[in-house]
PDB file of N, CA and C in Angstrom:
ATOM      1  N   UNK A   1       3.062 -11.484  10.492  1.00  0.00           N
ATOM      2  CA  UNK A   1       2.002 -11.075   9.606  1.00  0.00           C
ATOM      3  C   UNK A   1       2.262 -11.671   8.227  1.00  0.00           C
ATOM      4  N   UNK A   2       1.448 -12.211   7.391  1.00  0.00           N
ATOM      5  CA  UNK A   2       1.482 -13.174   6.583  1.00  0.00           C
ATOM      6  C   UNK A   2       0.835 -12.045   5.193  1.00  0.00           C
ATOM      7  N   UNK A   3       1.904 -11.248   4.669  1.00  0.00           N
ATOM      8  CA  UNK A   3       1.149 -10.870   3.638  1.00  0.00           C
ATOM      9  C   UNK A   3       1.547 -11.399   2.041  1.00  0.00           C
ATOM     10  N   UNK A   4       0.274 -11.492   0.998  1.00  0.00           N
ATOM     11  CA  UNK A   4       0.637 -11.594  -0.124  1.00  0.00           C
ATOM     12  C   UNK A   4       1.691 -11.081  -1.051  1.00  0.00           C
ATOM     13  N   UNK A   5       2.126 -11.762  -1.962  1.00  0.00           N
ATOM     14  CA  UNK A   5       2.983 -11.087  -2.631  1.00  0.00           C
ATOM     15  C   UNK A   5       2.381  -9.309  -3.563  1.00  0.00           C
ATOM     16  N   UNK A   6       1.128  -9.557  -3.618  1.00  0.00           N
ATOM     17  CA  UNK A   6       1.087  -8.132  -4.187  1.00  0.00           C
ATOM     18  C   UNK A   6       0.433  -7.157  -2.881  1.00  0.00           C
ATOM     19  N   UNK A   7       0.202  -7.750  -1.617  1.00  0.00           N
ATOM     20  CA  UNK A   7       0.170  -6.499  -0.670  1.00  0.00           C
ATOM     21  C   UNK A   7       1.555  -6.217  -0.196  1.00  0.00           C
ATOM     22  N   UNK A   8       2.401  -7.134  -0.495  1.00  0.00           N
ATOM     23  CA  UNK A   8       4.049  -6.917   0.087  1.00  0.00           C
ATOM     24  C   UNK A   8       4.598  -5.712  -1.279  1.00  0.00           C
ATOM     25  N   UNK A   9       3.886  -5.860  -2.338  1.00  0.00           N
ATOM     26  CA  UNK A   9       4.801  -4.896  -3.059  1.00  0.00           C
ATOM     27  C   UNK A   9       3.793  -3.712  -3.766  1.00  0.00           C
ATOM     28  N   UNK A  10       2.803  -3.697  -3.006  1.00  0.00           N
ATOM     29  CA  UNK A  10       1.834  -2.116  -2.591  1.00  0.00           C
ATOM     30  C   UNK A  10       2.695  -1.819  -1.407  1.00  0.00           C
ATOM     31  N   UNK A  11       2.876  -2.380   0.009  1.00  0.00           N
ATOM     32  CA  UNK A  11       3.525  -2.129   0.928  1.00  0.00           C
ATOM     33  C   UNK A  11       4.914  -1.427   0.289  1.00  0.00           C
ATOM     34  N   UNK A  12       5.452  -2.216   0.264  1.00  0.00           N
ATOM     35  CA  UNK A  12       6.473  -1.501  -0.665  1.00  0.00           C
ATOM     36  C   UNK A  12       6.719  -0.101  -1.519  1.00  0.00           C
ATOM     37  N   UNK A  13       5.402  -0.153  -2.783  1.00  0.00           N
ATOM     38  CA  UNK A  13       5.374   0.620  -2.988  1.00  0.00           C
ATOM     39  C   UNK A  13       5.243   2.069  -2.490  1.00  0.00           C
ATOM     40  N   UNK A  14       4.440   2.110  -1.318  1.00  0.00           N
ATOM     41  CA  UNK A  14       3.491   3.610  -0.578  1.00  0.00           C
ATOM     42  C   UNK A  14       5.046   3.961   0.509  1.00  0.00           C
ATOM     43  N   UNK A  15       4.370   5.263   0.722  1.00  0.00           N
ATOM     44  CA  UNK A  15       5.577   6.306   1.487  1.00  0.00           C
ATOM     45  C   UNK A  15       4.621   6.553   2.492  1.00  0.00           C
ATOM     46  N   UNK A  16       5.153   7.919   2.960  1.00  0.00           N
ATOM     47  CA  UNK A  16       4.617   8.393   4.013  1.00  0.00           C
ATOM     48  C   UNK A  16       3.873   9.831   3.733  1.00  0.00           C
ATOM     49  N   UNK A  17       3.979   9.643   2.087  1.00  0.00           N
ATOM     50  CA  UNK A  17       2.926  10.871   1.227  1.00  0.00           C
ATOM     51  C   UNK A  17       1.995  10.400   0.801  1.00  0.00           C
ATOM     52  N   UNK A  18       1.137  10.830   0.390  1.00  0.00           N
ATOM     53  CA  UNK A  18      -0.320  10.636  -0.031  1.00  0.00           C
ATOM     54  C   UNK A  18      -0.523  10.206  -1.369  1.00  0.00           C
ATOM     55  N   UNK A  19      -0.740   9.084  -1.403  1.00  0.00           N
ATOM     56  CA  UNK A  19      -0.703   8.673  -3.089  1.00  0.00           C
ATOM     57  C   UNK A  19      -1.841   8.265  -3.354  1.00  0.00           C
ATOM     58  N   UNK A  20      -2.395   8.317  -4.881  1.00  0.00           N
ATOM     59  CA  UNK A  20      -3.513   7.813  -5.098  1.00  0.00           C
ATOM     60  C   UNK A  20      -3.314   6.687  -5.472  1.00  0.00           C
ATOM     61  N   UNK A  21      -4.394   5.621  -5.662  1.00  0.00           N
ATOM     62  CA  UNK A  21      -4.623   4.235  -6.411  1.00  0.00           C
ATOM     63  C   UNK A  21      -3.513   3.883  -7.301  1.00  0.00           C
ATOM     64  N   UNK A  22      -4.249   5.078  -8.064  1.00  0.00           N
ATOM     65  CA  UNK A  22      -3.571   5.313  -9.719  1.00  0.00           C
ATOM     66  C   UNK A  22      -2.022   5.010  -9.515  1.00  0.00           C
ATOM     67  N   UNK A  23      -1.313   6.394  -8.729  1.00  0.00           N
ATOM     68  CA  UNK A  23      -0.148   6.410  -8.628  1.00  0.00           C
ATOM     69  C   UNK A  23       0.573   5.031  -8.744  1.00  0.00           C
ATOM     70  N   UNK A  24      -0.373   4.327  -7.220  1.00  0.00           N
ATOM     71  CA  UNK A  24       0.437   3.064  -6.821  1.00  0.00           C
ATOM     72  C   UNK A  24       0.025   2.278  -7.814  1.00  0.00           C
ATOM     73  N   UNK A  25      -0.970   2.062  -8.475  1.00  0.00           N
ATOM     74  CA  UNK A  25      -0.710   0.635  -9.658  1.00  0.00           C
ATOM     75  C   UNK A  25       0.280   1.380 -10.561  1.00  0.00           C
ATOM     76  N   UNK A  26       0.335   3.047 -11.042  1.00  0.00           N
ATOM     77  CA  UNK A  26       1.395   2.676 -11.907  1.00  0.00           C
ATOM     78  C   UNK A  26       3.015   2.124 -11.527  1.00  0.00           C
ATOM     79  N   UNK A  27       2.914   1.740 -10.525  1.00  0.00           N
ATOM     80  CA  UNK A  27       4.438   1.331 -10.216  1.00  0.00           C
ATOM     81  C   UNK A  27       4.630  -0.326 -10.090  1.00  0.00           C
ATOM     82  N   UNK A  28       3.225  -0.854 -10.064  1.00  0.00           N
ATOM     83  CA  UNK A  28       3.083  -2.061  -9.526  1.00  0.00           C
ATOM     84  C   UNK A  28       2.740  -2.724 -11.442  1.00  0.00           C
ATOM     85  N   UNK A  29       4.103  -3.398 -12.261  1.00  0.00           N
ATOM     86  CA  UNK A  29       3.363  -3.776 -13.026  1.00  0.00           C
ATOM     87  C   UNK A  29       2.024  -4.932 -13.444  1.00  0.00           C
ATOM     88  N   UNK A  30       2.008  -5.810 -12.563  1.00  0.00           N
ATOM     89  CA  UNK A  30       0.588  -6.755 -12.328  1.00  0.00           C
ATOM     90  C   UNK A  30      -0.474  -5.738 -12.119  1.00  0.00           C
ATOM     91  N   UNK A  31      -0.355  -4.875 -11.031  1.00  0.00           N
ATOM     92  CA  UNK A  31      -1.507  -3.991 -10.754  1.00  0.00           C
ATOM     93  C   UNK A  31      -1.849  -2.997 -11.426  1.00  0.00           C
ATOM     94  N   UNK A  32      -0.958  -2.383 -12.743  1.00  0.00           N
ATOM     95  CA  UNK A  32      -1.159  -1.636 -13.529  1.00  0.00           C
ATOM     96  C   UNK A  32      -2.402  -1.781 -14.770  1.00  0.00           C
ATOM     97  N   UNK A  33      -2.361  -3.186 -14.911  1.00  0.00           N
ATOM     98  CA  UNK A  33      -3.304  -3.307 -15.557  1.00  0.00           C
ATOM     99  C   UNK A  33      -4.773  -3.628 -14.788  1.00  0.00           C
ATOM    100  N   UNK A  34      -5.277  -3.596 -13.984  1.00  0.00           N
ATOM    101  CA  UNK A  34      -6.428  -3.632 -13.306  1.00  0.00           C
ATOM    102  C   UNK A  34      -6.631  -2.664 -11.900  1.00  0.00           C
ATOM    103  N   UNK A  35      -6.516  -1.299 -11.881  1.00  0.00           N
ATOM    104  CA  UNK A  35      -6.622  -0.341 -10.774  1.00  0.00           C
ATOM    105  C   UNK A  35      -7.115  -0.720  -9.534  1.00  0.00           C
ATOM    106  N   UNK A  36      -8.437  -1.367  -9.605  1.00  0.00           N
ATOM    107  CA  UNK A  36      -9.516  -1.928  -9.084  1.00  0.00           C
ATOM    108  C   UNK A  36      -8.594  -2.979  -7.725  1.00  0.00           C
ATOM    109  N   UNK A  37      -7.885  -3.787  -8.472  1.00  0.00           N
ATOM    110  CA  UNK A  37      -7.112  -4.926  -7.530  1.00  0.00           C
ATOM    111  C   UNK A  37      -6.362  -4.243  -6.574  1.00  0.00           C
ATOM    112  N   UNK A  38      -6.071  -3.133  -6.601  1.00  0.00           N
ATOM    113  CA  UNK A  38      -5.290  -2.291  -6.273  1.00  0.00           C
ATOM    114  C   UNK A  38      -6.019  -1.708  -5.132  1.00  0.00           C
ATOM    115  N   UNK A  39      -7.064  -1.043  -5.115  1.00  0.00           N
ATOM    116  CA  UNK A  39      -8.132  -0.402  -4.092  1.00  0.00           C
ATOM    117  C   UNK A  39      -8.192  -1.755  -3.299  1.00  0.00           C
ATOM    118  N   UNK A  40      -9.047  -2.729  -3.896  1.00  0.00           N
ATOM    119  CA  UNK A  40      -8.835  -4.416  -2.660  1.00  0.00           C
ATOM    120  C   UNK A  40      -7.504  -3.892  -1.743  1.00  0.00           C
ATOM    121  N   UNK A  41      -6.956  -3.910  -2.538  1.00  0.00           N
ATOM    122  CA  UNK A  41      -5.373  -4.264  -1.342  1.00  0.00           C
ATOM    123  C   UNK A  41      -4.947  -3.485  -0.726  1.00  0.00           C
ATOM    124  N   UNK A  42      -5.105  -2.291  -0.953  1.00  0.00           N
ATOM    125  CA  UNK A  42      -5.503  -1.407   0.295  1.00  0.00           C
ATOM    126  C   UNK A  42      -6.278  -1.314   0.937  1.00  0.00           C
ATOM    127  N   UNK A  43      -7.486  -1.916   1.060  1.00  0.00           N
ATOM    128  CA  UNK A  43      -8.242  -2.235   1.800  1.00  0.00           C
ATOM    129  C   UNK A  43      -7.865  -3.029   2.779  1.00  0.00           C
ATOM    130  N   UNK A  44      -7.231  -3.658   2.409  1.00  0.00           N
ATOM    131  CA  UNK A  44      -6.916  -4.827   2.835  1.00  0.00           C
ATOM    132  C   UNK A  44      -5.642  -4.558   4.339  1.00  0.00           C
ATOM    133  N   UNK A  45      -4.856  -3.853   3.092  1.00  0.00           N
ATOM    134  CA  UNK A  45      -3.692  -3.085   4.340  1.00  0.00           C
ATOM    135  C   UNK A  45      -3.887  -2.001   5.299  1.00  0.00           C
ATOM    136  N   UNK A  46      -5.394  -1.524   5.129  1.00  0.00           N
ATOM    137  CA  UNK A  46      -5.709  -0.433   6.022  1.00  0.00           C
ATOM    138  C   UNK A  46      -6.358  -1.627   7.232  1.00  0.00           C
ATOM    139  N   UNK A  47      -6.988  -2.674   7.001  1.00  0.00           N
ATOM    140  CA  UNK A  47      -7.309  -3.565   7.816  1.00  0.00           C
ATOM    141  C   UNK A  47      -6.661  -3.794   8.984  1.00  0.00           C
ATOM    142  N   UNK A  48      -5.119  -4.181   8.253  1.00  0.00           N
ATOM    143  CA  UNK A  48      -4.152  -4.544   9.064  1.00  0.00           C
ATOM    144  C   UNK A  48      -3.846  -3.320   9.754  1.00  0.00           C
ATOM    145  N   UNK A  49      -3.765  -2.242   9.424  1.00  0.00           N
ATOM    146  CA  UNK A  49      -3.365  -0.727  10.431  1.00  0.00           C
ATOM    147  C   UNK A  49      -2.069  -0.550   9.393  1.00  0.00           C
ATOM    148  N   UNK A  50      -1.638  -1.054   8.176  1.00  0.00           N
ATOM    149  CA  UNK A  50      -0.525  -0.557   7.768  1.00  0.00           C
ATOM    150  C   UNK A  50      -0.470   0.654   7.023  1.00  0.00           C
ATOM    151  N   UNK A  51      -2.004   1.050   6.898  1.00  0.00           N
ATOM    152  CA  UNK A  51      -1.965   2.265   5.447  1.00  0.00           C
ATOM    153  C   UNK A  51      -3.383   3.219   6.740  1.00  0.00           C
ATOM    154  N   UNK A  52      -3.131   4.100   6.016  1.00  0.00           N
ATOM    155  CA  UNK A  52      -4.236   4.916   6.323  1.00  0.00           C
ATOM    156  C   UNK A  52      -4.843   5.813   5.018  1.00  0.00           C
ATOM    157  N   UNK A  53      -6.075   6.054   5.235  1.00  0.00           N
ATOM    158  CA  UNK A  53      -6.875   7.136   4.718  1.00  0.00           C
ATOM    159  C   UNK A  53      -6.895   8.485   4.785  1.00  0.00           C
ATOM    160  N   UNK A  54      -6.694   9.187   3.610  1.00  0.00           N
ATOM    161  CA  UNK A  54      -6.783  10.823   4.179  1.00  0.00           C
ATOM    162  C   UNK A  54      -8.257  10.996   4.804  1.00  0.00           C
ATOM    163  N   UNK A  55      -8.008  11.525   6.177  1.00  0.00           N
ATOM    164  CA  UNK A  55      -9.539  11.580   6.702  1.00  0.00           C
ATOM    165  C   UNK A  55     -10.204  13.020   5.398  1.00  0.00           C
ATOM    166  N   UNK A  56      -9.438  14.247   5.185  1.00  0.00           N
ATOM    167  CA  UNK A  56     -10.302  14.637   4.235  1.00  0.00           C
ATOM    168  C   UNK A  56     -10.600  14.654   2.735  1.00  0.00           C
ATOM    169  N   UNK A  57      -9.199  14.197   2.173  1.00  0.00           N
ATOM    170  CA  UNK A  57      -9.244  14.272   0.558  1.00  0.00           C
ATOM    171  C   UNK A  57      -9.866  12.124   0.502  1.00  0.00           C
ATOM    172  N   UNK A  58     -10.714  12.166  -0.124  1.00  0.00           N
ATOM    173  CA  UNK A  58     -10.969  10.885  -0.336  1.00  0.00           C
ATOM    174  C   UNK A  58     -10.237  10.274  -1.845  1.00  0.00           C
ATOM    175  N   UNK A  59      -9.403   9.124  -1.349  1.00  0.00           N
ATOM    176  CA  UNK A  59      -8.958   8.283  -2.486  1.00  0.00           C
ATOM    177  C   UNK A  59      -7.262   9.006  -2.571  1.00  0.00           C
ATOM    178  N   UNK A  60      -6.622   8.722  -1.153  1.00  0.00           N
ATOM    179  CA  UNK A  60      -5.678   9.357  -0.896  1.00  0.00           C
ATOM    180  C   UNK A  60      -4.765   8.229   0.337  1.00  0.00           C
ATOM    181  N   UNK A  61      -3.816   7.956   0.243  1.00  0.00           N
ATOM    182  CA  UNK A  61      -3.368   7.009   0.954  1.00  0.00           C
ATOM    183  C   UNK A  61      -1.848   6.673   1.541  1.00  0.00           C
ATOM    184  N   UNK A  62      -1.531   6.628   2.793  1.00  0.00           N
ATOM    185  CA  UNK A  62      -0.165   6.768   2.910  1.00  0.00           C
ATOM    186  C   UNK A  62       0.148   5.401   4.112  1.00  0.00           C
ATOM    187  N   UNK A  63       0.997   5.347   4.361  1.00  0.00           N
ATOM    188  CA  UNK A  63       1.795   4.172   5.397  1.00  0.00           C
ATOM    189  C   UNK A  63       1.698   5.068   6.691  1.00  0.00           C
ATOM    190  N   UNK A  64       1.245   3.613   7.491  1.00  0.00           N
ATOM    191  CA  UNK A  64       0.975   3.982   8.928  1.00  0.00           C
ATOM    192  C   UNK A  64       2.902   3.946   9.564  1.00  0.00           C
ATOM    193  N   UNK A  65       2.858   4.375  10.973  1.00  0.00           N
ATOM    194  CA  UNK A  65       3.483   4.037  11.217  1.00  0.00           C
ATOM    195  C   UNK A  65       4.225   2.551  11.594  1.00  0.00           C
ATOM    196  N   UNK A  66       3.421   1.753  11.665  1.00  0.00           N
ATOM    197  CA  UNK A  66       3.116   0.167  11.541  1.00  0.00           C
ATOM    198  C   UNK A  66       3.176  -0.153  10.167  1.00  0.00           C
ATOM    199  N   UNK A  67       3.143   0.309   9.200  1.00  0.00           N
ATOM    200  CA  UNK A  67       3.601  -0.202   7.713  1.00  0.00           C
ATOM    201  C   UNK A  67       4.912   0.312   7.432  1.00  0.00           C
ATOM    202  N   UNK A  68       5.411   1.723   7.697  1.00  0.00           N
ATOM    203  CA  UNK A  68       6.503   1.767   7.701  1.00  0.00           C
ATOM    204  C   UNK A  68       7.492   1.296   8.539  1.00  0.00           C
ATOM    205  N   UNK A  69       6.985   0.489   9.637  1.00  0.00           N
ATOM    206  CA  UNK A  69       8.187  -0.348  10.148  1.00  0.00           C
ATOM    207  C   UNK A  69       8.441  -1.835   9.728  1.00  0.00           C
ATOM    208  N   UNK A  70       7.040  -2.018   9.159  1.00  0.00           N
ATOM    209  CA  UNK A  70       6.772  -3.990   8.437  1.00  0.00           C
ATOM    210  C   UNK A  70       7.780  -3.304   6.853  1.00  0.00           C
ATOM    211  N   UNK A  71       7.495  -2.093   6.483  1.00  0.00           N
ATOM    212  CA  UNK A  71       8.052  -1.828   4.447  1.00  0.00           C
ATOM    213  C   UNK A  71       9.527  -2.491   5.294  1.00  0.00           C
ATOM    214  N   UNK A  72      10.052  -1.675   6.207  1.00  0.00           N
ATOM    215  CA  UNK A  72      11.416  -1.583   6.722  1.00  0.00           C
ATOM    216  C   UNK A  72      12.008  -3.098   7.297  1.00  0.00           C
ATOM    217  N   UNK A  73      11.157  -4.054   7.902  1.00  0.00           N
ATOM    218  CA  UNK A  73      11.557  -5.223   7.885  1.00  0.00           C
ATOM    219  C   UNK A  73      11.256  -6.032   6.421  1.00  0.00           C
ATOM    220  N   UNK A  74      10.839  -5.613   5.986  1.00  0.00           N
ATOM    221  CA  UNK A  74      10.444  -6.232   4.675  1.00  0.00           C
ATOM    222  C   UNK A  74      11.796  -5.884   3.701  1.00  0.00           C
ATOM    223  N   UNK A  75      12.142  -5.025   3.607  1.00  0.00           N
ATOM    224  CA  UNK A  75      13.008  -4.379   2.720  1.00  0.00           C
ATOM    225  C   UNK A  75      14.735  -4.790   3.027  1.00  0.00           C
ATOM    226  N   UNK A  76      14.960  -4.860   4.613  1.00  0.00           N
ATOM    227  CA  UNK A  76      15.809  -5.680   5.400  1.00  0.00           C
ATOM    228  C   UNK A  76      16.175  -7.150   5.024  1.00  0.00           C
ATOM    229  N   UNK A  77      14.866  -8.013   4.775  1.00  0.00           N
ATOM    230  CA  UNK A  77      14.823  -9.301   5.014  1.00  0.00           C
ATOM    231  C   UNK A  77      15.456 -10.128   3.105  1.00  0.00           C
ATOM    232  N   UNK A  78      15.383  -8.828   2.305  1.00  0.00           N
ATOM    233  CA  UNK A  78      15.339  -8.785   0.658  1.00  0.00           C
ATOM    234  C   UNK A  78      16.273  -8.184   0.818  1.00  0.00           C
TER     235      UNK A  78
END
């Protein structure tokens, strides 16, 4: 799986708790300044099956089990 450098370090960033946007750009400094880029790329990683959606709180977001095993080769390989 061929991901960008700022979906590799949203990947990175997210757990297996529910974080908002917000949360994750504030950790991401490129993504801190534009929130927005941030929603893209989770979009992006829910595509792939690595993130999921809270089916009820909207704008809520955590690692699939398939993202937490790519964070974990990812984190391995660094």
């Amino acid at each position: 799986m061929n991901l960008t450098l700022l979906q590799q370090s949203v990947l990175l960033t997210l757990t297996t708790e529910w974080q908002t946007p917000e949360q994750i750009a504030g950790q991401l400094p490129k993504a801190a300044e534009n929130p927005s880029d941030v929603n893209q790329l989770l979009k992006d990683l829910m595509r792939e099956g690595l993130i999921q959606a809270n089916p009820v709180v909207f704008g809520l977001y955590r690692l699939t089990s398939l993202g937490t095993t790519i964070k974990t080769t990812e984190l391995d390989e660094n």
